[in-house]
PDB file of N, CA and C in Angstrom:
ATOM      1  N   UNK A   1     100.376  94.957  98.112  1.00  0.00           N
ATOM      2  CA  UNK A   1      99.177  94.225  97.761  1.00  0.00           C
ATOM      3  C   UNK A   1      98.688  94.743  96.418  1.00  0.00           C
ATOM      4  N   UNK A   2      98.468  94.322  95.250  1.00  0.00           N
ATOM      5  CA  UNK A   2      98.025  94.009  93.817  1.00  0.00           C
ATOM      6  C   UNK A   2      96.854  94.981  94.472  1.00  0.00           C
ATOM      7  N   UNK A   3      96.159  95.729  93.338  1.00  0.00           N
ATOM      8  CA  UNK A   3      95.294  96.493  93.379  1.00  0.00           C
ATOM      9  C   UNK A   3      94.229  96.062  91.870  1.00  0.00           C
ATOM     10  N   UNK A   4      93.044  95.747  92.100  1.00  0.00           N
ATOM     11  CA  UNK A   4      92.278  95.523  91.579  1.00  0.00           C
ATOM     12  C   UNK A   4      91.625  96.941  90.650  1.00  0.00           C
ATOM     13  N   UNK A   5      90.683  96.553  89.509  1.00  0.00           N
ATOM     14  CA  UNK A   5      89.926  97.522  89.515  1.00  0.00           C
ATOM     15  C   UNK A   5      89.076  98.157  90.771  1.00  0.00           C
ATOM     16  N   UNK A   6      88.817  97.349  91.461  1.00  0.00           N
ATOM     17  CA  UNK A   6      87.397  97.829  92.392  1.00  0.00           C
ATOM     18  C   UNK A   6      88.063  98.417  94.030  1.00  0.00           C
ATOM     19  N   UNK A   7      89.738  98.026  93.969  1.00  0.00           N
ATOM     20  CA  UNK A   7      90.036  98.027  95.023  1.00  0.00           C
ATOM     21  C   UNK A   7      90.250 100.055  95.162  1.00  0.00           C
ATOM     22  N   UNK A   8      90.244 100.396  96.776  1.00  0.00           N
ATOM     23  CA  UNK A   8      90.100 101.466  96.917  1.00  0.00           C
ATOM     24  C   UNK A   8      92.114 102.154  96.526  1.00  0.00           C
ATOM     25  N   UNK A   9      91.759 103.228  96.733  1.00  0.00           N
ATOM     26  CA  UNK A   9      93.332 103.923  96.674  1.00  0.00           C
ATOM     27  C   UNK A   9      94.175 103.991  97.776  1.00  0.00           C
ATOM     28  N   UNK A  10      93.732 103.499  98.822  1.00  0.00           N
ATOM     29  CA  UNK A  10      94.639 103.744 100.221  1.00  0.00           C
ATOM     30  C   UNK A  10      94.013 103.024 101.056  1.00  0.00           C
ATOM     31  N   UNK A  11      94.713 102.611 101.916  1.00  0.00           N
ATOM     32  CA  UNK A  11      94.368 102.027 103.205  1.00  0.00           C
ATOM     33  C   UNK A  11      92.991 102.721 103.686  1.00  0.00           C
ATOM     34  N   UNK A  12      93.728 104.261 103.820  1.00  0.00           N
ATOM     35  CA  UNK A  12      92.505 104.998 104.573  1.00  0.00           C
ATOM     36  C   UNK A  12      90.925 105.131 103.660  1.00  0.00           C
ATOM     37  N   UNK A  13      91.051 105.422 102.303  1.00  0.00           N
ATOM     38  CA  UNK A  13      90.390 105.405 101.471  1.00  0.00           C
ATOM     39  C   UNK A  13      89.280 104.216 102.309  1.00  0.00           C
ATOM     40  N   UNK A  14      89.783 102.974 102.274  1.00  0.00           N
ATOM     41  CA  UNK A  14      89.330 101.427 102.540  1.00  0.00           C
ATOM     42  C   UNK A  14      88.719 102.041 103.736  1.00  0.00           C
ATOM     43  N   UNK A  15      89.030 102.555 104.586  1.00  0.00           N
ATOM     44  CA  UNK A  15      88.563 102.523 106.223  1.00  0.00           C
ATOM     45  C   UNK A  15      87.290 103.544 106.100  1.00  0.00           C
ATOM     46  N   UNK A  16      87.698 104.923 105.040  1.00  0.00           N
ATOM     47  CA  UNK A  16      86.283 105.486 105.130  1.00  0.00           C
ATOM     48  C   UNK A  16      85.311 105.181 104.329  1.00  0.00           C
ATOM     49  N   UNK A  17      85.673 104.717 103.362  1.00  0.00           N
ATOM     50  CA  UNK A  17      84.416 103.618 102.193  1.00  0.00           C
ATOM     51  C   UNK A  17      83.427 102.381 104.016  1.00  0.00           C
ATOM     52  N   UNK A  18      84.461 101.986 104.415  1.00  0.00           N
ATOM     53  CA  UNK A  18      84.044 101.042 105.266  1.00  0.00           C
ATOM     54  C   UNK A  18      83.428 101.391 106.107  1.00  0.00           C
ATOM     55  N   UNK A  19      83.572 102.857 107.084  1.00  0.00           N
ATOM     56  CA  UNK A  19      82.384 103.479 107.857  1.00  0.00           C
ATOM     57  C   UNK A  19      81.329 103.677 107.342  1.00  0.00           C
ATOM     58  N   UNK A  20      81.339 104.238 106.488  1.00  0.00           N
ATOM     59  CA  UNK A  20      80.347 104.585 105.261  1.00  0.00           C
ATOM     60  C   UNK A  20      79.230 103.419 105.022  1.00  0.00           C
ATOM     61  N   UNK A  21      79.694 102.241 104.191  1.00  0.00           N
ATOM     62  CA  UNK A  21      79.051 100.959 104.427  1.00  0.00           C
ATOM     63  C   UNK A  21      78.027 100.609 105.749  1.00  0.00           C
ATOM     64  N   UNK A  22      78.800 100.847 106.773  1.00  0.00           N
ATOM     65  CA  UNK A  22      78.740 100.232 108.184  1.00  0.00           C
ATOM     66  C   UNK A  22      77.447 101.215 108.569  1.00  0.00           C
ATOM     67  N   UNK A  23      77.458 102.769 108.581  1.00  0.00           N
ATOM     68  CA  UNK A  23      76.364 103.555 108.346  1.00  0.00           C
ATOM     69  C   UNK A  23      75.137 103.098 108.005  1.00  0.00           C
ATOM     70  N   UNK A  24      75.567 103.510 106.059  1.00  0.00           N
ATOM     71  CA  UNK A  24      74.130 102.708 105.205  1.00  0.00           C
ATOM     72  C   UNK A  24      73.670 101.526 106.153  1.00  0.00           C
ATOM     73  N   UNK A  25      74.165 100.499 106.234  1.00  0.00           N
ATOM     74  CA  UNK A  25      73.334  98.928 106.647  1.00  0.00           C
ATOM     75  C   UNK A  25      72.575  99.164 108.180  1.00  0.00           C
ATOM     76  N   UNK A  26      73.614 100.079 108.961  1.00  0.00           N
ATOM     77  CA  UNK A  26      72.791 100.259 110.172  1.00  0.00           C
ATOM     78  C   UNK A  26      71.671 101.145 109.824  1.00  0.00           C
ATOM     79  N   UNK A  27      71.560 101.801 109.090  1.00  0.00           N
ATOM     80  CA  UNK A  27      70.234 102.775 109.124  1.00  0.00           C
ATOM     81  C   UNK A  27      69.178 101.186 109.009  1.00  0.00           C
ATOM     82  N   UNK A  28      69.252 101.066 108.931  1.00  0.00           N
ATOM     83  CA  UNK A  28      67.916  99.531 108.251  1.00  0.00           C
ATOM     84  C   UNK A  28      66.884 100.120 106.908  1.00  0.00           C
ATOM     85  N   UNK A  29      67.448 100.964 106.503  1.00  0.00           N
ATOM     86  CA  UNK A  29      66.717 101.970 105.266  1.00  0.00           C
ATOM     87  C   UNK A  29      67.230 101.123 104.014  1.00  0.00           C
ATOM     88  N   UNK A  30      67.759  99.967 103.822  1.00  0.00           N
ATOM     89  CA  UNK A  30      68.367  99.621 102.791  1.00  0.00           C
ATOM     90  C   UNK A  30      67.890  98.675 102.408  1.00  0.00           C
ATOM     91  N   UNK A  31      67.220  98.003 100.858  1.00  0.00           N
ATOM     92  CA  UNK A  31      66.533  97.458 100.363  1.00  0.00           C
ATOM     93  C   UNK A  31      67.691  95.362 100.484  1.00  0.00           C
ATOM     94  N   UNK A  32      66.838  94.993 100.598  1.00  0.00           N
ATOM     95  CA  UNK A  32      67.564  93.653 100.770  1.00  0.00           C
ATOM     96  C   UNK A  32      68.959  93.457  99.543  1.00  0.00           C
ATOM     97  N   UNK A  33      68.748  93.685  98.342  1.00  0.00           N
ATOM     98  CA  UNK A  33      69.644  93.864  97.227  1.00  0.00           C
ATOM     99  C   UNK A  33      70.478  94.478  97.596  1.00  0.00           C
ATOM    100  N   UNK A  34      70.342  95.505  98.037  1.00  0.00           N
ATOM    101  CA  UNK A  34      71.406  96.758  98.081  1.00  0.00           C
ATOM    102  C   UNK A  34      72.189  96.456  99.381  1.00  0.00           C
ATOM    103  N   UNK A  35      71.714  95.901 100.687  1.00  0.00           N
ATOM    104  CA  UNK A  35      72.592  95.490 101.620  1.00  0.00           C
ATOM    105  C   UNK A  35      73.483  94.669 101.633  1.00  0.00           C
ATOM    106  N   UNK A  36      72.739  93.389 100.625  1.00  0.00           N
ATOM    107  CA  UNK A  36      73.375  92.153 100.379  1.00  0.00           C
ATOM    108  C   UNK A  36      74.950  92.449  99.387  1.00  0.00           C
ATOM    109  N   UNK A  37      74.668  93.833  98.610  1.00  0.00           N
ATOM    110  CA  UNK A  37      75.857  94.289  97.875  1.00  0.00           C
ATOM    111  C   UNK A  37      76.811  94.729  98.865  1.00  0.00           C
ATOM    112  N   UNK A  38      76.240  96.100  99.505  1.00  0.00           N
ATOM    113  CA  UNK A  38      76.779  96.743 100.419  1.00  0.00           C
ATOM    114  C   UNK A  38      77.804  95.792 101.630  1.00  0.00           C
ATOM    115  N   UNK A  39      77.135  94.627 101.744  1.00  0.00           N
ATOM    116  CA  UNK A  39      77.676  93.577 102.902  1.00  0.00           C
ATOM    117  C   UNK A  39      79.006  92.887 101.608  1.00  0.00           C
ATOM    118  N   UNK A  40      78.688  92.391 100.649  1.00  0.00           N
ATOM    119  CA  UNK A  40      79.741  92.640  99.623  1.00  0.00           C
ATOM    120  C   UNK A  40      81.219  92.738  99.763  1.00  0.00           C
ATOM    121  N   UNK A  41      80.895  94.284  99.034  1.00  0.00           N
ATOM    122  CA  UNK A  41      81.802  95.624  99.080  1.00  0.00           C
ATOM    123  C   UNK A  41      82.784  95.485 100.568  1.00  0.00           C
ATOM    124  N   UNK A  42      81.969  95.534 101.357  1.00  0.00           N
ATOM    125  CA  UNK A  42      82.770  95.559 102.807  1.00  0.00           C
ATOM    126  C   UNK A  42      83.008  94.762 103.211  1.00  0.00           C
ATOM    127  N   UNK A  43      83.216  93.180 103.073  1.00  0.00           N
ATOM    128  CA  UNK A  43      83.826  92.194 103.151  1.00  0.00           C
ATOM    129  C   UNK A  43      85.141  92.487 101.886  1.00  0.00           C
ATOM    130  N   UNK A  44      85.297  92.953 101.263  1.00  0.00           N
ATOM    131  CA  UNK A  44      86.103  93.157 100.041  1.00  0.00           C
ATOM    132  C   UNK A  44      87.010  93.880 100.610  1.00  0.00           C
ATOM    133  N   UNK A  45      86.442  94.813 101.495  1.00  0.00           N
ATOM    134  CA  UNK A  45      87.044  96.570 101.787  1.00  0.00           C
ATOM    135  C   UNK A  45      87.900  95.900 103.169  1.00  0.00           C
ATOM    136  N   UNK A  46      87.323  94.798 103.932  1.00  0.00           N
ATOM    137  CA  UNK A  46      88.320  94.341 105.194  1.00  0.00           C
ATOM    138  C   UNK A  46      89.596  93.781 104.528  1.00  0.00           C
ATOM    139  N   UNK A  47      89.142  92.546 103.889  1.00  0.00           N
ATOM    140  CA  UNK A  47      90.232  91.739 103.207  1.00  0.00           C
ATOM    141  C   UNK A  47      90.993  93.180 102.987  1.00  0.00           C
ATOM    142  N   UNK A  48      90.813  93.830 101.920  1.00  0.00           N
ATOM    143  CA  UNK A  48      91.872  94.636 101.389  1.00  0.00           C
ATOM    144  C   UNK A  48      92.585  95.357 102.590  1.00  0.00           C
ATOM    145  N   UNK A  49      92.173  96.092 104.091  1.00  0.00           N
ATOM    146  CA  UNK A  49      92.613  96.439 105.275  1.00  0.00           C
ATOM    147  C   UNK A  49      93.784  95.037 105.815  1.00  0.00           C
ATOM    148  N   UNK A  50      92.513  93.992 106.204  1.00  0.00           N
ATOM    149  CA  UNK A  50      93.965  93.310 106.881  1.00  0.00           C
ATOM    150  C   UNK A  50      95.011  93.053 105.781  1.00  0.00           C
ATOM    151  N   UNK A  51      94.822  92.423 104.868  1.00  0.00           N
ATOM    152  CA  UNK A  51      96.074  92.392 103.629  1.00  0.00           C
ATOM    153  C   UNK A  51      96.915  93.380 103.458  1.00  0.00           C
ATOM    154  N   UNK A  52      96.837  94.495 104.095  1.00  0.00           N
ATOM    155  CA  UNK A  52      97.790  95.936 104.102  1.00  0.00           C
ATOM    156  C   UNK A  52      98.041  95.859 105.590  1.00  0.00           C
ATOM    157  N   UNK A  53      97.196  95.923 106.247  1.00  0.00           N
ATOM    158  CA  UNK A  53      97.950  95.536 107.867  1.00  0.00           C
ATOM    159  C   UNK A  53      98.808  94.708 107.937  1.00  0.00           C
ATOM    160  N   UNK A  54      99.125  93.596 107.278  1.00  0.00           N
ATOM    161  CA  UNK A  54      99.687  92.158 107.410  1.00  0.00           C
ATOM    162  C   UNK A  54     101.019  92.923 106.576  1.00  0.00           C
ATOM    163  N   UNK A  55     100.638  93.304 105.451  1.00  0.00           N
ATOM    164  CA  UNK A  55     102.039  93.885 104.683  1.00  0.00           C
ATOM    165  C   UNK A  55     102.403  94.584 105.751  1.00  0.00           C
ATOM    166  N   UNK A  56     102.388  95.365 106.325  1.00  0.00           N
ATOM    167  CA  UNK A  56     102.873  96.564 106.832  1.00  0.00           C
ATOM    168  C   UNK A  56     103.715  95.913 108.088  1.00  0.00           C
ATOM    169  N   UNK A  57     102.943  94.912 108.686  1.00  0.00           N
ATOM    170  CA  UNK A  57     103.681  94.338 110.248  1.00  0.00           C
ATOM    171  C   UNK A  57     104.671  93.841 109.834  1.00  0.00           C
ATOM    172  N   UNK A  58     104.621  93.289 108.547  1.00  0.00           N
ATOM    173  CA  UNK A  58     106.062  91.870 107.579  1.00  0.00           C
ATOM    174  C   UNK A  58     106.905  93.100 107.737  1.00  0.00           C
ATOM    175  N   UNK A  59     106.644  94.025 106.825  1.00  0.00           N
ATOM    176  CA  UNK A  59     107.929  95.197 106.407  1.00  0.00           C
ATOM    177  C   UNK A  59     108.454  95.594 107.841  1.00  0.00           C
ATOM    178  N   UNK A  60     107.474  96.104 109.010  1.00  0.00           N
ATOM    179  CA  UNK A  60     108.248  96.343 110.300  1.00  0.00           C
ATOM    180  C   UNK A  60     108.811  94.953 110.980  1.00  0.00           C
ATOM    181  N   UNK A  61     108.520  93.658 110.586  1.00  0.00           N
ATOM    182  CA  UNK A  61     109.392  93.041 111.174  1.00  0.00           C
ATOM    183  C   UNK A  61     110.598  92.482 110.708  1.00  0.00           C
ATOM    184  N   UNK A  62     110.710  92.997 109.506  1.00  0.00           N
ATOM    185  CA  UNK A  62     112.023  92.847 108.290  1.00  0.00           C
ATOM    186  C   UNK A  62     112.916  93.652 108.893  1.00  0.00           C
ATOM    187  N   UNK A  63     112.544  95.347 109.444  1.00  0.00           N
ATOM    188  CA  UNK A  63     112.596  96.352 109.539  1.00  0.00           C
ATOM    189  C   UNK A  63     113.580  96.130 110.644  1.00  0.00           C
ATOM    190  N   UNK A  64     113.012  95.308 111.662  1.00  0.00           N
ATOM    191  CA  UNK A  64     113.384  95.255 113.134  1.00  0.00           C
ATOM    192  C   UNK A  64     114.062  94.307 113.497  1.00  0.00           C
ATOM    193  N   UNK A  65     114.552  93.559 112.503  1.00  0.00           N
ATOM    194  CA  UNK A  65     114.917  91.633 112.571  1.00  0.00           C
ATOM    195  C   UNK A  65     114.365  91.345 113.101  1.00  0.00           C
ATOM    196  N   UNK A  66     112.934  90.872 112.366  1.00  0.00           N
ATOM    197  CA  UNK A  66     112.368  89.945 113.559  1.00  0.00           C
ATOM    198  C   UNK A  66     112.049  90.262 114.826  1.00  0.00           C
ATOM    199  N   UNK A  67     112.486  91.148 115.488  1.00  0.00           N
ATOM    200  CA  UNK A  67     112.288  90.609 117.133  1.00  0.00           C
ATOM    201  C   UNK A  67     111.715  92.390 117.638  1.00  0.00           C
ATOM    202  N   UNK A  68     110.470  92.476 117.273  1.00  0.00           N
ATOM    203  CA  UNK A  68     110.001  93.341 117.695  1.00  0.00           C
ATOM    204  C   UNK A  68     109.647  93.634 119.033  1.00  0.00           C
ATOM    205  N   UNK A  69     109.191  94.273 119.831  1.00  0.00           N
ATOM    206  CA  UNK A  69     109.466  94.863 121.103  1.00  0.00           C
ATOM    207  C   UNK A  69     108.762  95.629 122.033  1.00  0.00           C
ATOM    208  N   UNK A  70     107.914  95.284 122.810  1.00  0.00           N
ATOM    209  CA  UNK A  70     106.913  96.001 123.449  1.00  0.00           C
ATOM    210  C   UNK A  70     107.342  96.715 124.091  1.00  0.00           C
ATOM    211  N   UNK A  71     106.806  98.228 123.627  1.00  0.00           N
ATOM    212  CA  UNK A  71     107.438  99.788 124.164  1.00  0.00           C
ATOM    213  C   UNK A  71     107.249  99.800 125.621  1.00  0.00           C
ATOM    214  N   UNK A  72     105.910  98.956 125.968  1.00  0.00           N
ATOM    215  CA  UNK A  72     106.198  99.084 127.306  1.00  0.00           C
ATOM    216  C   UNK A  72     107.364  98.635 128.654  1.00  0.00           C
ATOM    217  N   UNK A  73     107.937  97.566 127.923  1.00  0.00           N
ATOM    218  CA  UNK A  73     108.738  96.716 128.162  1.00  0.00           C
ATOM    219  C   UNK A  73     110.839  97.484 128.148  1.00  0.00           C
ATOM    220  N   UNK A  74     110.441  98.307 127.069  1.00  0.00           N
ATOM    221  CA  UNK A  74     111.369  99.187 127.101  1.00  0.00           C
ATOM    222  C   UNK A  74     111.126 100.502 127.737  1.00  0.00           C
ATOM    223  N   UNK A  75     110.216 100.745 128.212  1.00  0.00           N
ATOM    224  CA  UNK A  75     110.465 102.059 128.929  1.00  0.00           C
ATOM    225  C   UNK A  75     109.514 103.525 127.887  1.00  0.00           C
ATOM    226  N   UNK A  76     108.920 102.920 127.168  1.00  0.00           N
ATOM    227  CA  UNK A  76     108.164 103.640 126.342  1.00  0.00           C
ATOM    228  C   UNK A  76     107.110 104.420 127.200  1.00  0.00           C
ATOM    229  N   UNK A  77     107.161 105.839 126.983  1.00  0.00           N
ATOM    230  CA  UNK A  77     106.545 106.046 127.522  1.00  0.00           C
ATOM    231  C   UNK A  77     105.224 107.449 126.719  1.00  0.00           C
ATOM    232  N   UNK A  78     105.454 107.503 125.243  1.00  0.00           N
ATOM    233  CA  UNK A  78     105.091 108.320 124.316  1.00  0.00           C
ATOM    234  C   UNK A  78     105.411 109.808 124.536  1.00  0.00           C
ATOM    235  N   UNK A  79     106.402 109.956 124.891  1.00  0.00           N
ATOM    236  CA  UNK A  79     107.234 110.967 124.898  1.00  0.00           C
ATOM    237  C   UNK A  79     108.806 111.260 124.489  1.00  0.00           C
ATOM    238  N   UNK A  80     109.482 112.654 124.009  1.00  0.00           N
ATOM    239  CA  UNK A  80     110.968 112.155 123.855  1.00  0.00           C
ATOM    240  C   UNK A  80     111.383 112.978 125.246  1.00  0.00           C
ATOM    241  N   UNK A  81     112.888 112.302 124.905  1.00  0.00           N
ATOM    242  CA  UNK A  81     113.763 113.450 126.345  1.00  0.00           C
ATOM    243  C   UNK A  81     114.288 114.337 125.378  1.00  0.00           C
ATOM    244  N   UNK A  82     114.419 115.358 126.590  1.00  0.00           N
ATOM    245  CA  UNK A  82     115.128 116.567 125.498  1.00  0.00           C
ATOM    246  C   UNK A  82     116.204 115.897 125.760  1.00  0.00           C
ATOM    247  N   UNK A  83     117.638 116.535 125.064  1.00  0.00           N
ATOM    248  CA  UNK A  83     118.703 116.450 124.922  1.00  0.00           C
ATOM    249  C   UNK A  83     119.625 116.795 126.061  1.00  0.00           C
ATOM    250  N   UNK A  84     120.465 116.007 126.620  1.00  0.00           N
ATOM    251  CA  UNK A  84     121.132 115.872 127.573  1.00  0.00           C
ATOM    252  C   UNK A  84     120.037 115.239 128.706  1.00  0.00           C
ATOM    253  N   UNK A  85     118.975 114.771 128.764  1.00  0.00           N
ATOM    254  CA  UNK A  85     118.820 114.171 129.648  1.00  0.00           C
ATOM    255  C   UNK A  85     119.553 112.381 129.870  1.00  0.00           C
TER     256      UNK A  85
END
C-alpha cells in the first residue's frame, strides 16, 4: 500500500495512533474542531489498517493457492509435536 505523507510507518504505528485517537474523543475534553479532526485522522488511520489487512490476506492467499484452511478443521490445535510423535 502507497504511503502518503500523513500516512503512519507501520501497521502497528496505525493501531497505536488509533487507540490514542479513540482515548482523546472519549475523554469528551475535546473542543468540537479538534474532534471533528481527530474523527478525521482516524477514519484515515482505519482505511490505512484494513488496506494492509486486505494486502496481507491477498499475499497469504497467493501464499496458499487460494484455498486457505481452517486450523480447526485440520487438527490445529496451537501447539507443535515434538519429534517422533
Amino acid at each position: 500500500m502507497p504511503k502518503s505523507a500523513t500516512s503512519p510507518k507501520s501497521f502497528e504505528a496505525a493501531i497505536t495512533e488509533l487507540e490514542a485517537i479513540v482515548q482523546e474523543m472519549e475523554s469528551g475534553n475535546l473542543p468540537l474542531e479538534d474532534s471533528l479532526a481527530r474523527y478525521q485522522r482516524g477514519v484515515s488511520l482505519l482505511r490505512y489498517c484494513q488496506g494492509t489487512l486486505s494486502d496481507a490476506e491477498q499475499r497469504v492467499r497467493i501464499l496458499e493457492g487460494d484455498t486457505l484452511v481452517d486450523f480447526a478443521a485440520e487438527g490445529f490445535r496451537g501447539d507443535t509435536k515434538e519429534a517422533g510423535e
